[in-house]
PDB file of N, CA and C in Angstrom:
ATOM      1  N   UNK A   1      30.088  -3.116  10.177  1.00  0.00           N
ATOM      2  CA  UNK A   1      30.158  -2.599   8.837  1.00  0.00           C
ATOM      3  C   UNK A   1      29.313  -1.333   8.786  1.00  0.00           C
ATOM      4  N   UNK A   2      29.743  -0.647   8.370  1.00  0.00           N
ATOM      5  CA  UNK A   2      28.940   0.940   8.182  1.00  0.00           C
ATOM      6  C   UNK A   2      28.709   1.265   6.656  1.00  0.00           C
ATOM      7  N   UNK A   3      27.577   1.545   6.161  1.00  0.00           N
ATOM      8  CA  UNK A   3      27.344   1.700   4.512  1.00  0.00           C
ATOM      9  C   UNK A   3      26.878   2.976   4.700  1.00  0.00           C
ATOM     10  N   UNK A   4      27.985   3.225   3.489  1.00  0.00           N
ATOM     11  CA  UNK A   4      28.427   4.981   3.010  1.00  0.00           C
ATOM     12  C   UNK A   4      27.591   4.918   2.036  1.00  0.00           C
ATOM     13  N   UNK A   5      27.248   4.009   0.677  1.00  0.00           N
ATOM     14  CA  UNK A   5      26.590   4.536  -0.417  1.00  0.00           C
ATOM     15  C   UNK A   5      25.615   3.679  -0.632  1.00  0.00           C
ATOM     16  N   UNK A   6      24.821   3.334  -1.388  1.00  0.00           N
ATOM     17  CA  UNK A   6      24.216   2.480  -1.906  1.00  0.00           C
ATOM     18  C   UNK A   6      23.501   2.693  -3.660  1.00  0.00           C
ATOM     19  N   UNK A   7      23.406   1.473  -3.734  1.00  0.00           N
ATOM     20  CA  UNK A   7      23.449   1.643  -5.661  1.00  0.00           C
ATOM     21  C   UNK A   7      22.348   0.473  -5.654  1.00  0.00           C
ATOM     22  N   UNK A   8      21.424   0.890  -5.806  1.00  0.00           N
ATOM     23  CA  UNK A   8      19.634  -0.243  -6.217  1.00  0.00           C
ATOM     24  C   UNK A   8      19.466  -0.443  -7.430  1.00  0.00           C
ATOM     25  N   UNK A   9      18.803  -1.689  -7.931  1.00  0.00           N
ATOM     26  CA  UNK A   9      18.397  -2.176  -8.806  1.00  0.00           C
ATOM     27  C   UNK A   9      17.349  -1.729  -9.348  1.00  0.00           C
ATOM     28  N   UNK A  10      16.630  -1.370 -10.210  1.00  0.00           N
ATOM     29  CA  UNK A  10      15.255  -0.539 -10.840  1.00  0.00           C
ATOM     30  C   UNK A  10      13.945  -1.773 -10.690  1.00  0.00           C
ATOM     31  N   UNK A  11      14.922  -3.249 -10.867  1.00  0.00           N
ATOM     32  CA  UNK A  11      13.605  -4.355 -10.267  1.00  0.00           C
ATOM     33  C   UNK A  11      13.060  -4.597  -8.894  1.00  0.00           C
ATOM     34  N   UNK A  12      11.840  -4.198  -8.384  1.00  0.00           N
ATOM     35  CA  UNK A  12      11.534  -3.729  -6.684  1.00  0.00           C
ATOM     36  C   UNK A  12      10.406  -5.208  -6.509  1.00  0.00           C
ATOM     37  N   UNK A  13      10.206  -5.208  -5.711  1.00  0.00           N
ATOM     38  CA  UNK A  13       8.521  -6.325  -5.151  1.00  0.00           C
ATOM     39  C   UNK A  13       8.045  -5.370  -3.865  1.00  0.00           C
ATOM     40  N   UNK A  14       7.123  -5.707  -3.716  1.00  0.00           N
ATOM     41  CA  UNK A  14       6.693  -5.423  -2.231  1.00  0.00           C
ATOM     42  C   UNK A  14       6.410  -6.541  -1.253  1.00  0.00           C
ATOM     43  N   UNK A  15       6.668  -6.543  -0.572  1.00  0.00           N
ATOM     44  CA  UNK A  15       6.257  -7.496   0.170  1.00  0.00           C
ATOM     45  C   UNK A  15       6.079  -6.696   1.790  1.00  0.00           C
ATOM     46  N   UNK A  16       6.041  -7.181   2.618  1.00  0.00           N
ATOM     47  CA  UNK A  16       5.493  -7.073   4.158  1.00  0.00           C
ATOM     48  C   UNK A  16       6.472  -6.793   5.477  1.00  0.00           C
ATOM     49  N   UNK A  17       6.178  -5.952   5.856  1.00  0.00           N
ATOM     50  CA  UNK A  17       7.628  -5.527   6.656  1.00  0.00           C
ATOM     51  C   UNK A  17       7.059  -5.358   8.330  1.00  0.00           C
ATOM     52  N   UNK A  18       7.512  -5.651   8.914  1.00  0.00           N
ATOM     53  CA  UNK A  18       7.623  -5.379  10.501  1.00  0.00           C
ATOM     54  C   UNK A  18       8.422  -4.873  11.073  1.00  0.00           C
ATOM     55  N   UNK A  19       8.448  -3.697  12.387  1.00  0.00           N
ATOM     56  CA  UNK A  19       9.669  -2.667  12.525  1.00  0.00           C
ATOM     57  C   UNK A  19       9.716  -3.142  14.248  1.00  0.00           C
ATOM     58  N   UNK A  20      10.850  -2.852  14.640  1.00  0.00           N
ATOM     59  CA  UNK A  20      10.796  -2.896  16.140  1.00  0.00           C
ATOM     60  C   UNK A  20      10.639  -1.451  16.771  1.00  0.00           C
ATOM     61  N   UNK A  21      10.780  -0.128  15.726  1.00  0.00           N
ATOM     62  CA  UNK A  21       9.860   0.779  16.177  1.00  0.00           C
ATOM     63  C   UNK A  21       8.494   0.744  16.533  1.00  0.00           C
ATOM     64  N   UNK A  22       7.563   0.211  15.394  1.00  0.00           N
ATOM     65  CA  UNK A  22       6.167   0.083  15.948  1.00  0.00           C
ATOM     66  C   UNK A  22       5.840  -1.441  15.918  1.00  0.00           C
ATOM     67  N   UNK A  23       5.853  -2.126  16.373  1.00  0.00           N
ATOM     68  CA  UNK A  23       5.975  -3.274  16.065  1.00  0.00           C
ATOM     69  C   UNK A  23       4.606  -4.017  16.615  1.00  0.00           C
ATOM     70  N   UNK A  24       3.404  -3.515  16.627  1.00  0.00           N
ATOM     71  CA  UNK A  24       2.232  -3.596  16.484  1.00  0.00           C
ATOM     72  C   UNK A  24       1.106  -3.623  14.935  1.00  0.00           C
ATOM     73  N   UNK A  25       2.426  -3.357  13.975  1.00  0.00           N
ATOM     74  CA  UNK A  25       1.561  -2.937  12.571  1.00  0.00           C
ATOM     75  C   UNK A  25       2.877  -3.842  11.795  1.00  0.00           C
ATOM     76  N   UNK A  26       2.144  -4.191  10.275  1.00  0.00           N
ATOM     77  CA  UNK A  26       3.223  -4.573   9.210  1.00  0.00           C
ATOM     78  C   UNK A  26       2.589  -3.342   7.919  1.00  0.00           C
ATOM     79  N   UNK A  27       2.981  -3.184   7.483  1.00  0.00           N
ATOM     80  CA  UNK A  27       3.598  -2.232   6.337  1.00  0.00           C
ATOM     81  C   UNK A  27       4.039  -3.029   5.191  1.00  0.00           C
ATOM     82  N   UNK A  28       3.377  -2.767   3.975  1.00  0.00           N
ATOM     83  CA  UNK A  28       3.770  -3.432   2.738  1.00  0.00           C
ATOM     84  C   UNK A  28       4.413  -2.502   2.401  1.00  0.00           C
ATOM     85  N   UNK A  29       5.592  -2.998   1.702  1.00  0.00           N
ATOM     86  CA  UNK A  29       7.050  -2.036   1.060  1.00  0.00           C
ATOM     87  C   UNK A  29       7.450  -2.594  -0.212  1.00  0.00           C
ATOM     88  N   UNK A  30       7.629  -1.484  -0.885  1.00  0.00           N
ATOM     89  CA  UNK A  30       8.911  -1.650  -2.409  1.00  0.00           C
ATOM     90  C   UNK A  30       9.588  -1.875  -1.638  1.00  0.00           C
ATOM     91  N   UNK A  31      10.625  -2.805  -2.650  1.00  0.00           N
ATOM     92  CA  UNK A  31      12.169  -2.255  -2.080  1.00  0.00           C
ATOM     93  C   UNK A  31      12.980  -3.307  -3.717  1.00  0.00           C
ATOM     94  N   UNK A  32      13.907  -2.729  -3.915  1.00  0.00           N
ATOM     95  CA  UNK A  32      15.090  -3.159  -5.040  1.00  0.00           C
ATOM     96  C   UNK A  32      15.324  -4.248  -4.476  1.00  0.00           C
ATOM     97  N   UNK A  33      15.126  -5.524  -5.484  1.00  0.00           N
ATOM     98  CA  UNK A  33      15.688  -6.477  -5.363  1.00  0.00           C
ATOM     99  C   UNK A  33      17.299  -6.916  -5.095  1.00  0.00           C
ATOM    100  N   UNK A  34      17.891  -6.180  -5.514  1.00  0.00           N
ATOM    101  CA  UNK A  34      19.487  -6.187  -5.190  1.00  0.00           C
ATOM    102  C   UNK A  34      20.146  -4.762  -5.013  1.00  0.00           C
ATOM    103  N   UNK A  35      21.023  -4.623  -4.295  1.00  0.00           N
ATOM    104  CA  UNK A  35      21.340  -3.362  -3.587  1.00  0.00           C
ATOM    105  C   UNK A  35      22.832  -3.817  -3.618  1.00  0.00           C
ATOM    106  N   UNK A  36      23.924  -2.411  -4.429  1.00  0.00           N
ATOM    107  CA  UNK A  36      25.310  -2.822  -3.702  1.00  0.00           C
ATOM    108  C   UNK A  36      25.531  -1.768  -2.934  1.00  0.00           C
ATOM    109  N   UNK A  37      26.117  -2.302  -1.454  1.00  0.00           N
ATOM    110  CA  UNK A  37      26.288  -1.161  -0.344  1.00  0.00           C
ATOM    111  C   UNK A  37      27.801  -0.787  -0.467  1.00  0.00           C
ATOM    112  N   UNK A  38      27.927  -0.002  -0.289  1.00  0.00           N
ATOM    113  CA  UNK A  38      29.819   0.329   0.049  1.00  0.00           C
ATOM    114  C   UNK A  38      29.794   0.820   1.240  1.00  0.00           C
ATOM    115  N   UNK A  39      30.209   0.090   2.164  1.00  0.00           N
ATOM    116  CA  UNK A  39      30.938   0.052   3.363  1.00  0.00           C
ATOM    117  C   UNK A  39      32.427   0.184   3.727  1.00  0.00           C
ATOM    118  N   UNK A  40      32.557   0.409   5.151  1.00  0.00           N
ATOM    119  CA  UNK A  40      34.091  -0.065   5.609  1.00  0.00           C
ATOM    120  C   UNK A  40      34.279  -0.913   6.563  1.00  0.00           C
ATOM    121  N   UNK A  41      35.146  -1.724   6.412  1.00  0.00           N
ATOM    122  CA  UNK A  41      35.056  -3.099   7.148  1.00  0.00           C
ATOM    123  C   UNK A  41      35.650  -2.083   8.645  1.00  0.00           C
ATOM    124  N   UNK A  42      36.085  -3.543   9.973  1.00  0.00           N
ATOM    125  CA  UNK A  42      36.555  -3.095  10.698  1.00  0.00           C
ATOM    126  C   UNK A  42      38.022  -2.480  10.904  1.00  0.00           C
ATOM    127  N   UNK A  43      38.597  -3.120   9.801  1.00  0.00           N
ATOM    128  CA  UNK A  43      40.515  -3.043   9.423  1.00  0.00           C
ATOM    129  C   UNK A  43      40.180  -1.342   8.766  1.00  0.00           C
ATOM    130  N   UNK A  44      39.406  -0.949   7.714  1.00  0.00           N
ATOM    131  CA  UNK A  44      39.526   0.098   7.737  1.00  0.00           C
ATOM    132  C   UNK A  44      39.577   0.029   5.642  1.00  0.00           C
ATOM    133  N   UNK A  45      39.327  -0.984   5.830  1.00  0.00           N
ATOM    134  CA  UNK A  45      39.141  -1.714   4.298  1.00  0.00           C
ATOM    135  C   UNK A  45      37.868  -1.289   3.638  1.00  0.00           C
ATOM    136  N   UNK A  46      37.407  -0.381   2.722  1.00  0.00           N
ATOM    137  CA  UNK A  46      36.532   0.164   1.662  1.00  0.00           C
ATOM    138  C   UNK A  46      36.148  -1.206   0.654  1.00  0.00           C
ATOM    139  N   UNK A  47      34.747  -1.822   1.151  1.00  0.00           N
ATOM    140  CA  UNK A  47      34.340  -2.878  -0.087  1.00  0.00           C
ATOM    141  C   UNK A  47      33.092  -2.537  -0.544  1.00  0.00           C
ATOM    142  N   UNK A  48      32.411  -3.229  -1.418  1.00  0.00           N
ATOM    143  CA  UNK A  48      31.202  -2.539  -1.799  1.00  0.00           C
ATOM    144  C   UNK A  48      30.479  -4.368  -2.044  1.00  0.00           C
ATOM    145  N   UNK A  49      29.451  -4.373  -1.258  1.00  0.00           N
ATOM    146  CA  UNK A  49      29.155  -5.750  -0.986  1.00  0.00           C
ATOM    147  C   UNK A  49      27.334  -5.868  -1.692  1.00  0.00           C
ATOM    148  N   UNK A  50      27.185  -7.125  -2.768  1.00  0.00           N
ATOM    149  CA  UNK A  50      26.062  -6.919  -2.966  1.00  0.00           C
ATOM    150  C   UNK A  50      25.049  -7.822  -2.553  1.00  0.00           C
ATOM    151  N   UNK A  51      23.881  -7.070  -2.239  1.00  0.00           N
ATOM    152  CA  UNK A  51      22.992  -8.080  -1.473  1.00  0.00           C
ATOM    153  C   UNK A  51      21.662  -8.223  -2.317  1.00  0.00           C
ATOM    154  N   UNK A  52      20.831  -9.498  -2.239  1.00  0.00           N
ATOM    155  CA  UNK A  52      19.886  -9.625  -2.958  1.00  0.00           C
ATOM    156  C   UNK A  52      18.584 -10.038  -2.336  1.00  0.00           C
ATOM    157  N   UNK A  53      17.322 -10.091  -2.676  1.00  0.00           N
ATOM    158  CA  UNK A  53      16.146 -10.335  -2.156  1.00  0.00           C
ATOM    159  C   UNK A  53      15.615 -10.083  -0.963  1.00  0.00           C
ATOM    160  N   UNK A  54      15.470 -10.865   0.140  1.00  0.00           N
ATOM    161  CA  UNK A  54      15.310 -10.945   1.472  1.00  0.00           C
ATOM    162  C   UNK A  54      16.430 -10.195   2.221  1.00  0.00           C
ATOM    163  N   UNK A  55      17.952 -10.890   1.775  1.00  0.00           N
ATOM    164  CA  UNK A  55      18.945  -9.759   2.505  1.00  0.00           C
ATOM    165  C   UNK A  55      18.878  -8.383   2.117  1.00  0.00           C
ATOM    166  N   UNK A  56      19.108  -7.922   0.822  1.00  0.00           N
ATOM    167  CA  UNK A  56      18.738  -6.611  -0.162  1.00  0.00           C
ATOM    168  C   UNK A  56      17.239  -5.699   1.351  1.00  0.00           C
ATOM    169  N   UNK A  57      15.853  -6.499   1.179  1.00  0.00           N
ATOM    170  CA  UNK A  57      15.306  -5.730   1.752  1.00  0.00           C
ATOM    171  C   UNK A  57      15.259  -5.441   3.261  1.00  0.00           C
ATOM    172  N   UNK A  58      16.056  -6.583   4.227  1.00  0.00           N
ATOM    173  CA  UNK A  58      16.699  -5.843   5.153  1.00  0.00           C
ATOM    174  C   UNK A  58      17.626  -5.136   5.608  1.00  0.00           C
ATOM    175  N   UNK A  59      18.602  -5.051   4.518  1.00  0.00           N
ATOM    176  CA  UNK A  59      19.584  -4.444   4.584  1.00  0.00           C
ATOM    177  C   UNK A  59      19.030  -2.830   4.256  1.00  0.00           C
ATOM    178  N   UNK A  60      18.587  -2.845   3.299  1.00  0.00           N
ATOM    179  CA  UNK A  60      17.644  -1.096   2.867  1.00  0.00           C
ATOM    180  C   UNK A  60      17.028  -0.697   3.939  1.00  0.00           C
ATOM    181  N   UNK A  61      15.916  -1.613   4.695  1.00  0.00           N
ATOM    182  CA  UNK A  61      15.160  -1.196   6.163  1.00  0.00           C
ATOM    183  C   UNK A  61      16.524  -0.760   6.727  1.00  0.00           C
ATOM    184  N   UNK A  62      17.515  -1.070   7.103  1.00  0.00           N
ATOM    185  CA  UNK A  62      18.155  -1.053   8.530  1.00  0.00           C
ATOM    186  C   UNK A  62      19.065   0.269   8.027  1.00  0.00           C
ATOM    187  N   UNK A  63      19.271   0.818   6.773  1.00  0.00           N
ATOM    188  CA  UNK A  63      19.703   1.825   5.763  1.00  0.00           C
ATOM    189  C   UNK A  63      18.906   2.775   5.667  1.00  0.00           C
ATOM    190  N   UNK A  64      17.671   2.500   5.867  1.00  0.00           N
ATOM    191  CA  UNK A  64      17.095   3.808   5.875  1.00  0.00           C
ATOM    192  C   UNK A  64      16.644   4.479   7.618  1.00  0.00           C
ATOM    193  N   UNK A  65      16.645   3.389   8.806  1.00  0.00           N
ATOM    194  CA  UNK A  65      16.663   3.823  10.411  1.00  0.00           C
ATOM    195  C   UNK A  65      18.134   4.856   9.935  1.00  0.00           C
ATOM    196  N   UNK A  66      19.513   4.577   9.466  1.00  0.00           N
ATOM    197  CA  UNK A  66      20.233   5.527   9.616  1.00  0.00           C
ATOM    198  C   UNK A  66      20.266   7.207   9.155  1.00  0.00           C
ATOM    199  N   UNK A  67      18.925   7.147   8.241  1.00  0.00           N
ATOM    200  CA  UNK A  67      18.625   8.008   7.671  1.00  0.00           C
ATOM    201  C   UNK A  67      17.132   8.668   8.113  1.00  0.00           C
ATOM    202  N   UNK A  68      16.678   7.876   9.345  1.00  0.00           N
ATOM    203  CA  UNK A  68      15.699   8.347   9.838  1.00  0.00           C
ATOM    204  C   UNK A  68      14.348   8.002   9.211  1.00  0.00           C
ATOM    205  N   UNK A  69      14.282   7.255   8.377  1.00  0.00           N
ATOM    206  CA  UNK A  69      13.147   6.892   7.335  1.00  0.00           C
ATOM    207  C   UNK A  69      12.229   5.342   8.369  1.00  0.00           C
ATOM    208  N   UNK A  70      11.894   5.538   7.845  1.00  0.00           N
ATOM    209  CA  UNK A  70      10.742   4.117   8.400  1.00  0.00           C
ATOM    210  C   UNK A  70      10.014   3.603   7.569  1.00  0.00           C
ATOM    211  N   UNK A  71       9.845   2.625   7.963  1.00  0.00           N
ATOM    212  CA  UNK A  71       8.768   1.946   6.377  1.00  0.00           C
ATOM    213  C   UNK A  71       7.664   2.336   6.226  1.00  0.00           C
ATOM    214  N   UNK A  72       6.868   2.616   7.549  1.00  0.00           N
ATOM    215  CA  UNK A  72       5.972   3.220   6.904  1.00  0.00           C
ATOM    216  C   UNK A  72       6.045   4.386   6.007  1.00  0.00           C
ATOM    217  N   UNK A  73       7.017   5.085   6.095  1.00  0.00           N
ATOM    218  CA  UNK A  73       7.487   6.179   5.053  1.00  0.00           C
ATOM    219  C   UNK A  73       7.327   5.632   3.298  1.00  0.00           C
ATOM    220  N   UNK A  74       7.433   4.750   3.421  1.00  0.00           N
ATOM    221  CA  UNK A  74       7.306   3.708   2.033  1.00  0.00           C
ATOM    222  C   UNK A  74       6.011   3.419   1.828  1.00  0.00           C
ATOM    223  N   UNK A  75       4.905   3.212   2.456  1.00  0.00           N
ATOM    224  CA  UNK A  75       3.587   2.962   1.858  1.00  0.00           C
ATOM    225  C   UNK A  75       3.527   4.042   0.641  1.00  0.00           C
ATOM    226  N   UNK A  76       2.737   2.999  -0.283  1.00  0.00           N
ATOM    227  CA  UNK A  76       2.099   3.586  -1.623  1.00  0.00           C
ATOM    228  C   UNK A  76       0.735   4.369  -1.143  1.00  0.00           C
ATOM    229  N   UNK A  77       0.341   5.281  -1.500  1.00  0.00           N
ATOM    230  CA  UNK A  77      -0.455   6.450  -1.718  1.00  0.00           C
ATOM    231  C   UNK A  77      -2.162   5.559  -1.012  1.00  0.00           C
ATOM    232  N   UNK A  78      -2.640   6.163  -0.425  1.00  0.00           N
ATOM    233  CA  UNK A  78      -3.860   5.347   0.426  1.00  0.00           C
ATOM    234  C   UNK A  78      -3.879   3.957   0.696  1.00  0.00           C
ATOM    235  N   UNK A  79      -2.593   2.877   1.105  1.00  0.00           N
ATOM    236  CA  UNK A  79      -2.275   2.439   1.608  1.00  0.00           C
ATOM    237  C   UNK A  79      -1.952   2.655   3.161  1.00  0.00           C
ATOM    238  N   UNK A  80      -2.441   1.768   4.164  1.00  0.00           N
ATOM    239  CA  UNK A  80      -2.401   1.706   5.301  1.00  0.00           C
ATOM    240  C   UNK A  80      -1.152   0.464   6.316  1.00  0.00           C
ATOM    241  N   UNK A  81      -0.831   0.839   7.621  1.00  0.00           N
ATOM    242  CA  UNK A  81      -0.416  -0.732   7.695  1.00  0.00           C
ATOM    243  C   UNK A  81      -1.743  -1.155   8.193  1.00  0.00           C
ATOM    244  N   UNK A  82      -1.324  -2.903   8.716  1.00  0.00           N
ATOM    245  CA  UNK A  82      -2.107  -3.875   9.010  1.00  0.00           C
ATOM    246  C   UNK A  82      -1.893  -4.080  10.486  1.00  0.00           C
ATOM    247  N   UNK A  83      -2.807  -4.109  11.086  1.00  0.00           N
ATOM    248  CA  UNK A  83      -2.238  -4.396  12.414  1.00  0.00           C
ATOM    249  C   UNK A  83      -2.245  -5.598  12.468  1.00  0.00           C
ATOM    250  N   UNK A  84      -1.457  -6.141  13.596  1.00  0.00           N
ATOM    251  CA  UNK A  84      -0.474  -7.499  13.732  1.00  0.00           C
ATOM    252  C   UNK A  84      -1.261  -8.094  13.670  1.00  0.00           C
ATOM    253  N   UNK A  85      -2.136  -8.244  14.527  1.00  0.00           N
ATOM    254  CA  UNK A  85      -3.453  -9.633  14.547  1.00  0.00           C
ATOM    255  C   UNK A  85      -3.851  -9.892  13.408  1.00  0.00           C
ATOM    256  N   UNK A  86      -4.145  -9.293  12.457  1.00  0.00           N
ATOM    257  CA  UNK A  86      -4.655  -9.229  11.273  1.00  0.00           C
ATOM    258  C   UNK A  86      -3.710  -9.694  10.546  1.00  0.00           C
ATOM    259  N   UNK A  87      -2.492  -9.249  10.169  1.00  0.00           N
ATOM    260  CA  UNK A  87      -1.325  -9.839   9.224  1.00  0.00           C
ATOM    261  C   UNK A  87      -1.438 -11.612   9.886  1.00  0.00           C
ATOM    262  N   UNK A  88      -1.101 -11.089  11.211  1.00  0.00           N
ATOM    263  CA  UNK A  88      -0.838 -13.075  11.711  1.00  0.00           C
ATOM    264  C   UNK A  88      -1.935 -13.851  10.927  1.00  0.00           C
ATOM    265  N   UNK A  89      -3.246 -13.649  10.431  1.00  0.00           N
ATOM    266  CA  UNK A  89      -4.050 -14.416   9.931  1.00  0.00           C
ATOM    267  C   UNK A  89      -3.819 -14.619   8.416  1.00  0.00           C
ATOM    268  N   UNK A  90      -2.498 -13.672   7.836  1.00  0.00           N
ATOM    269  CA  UNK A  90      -2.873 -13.912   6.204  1.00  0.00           C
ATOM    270  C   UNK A  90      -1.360 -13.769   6.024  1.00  0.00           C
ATOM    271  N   UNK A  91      -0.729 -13.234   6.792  1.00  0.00           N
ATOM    272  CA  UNK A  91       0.927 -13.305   6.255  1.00  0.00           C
ATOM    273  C   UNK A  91       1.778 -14.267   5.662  1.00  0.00           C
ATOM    274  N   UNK A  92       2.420 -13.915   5.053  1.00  0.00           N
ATOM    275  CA  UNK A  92       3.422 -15.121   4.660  1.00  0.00           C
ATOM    276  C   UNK A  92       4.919 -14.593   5.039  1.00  0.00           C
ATOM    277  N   UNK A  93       5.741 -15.564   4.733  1.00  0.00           N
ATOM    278  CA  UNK A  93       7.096 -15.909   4.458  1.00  0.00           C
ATOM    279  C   UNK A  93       7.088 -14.937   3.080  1.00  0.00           C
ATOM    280  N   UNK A  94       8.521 -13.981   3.188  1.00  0.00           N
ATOM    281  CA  UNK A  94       9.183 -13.372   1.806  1.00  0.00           C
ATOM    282  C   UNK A  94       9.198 -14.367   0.820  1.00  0.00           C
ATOM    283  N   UNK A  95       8.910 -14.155  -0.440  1.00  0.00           N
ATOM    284  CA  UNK A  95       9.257 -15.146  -1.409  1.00  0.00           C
ATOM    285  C   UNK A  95       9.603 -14.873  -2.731  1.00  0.00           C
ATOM    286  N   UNK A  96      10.735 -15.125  -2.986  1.00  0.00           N
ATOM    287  CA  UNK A  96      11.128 -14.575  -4.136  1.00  0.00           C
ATOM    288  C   UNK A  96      11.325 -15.637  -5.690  1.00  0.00           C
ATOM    289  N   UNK A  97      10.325 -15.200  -6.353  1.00  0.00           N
ATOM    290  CA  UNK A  97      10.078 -17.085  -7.375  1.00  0.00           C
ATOM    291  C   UNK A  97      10.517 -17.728  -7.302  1.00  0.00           C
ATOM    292  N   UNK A  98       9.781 -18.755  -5.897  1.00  0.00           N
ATOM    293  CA  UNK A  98       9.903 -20.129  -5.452  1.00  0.00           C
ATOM    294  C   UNK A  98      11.557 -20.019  -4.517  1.00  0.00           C
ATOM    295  N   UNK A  99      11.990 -18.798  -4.241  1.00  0.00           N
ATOM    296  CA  UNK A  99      12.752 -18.935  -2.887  1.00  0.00           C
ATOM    297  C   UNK A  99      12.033 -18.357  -2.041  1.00  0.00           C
ATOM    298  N   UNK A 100      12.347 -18.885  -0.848  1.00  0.00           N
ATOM    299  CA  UNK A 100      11.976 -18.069   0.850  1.00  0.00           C
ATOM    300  C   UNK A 100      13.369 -16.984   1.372  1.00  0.00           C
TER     301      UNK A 100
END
């Protein structure tokens, strides 16, 4: 599936992100709770598919590598990441009121 557009929700969270670019650090990120992407399937079929929470914010990460962006590009203003050792001691699971 390849996504041509995308259309975000104005409701965001942040939560904690890990990249397989640097994948020594996590990065706290906004991101829109629901996102509709418009893609084209493999037939050649134009749908516009919407995704929410946990899918929503990996789907935006993997939307913005096509655009060259990185999450750390997303830290808020004197915000840092965390390096891994450090997250492993306090991280959690995404959670979106009382879903994982």
């Amino acid at each position: 599936m390849v996504v041509r557009g995308v259309v975000a929700s104005t409701e965001t969270d942040a939560q904690y992100e890990g990249c397989l670019s640097f994948f020594d650090v996590r990065c706290l990120v906004p991101r829109p709770l629901v996102i509709h992407g418009e893609h084209t399937e493999v037939t050649g079929e134009k749908k516009i598919t919407i995704f929410d929470r946990g899918i929503a914010r990996l789907v935006s990460h993997e939307i913005d590598h096509l655009h060259g962006v990185l999450c750390r590009d997303h830290l808020v203003e004197e915000t840092q990441p965390v390096p891994v050792e450090q997250y492993r001691g306090t991280g959690q699971t995404w959670s979106y009121n009382g879903h994982s």
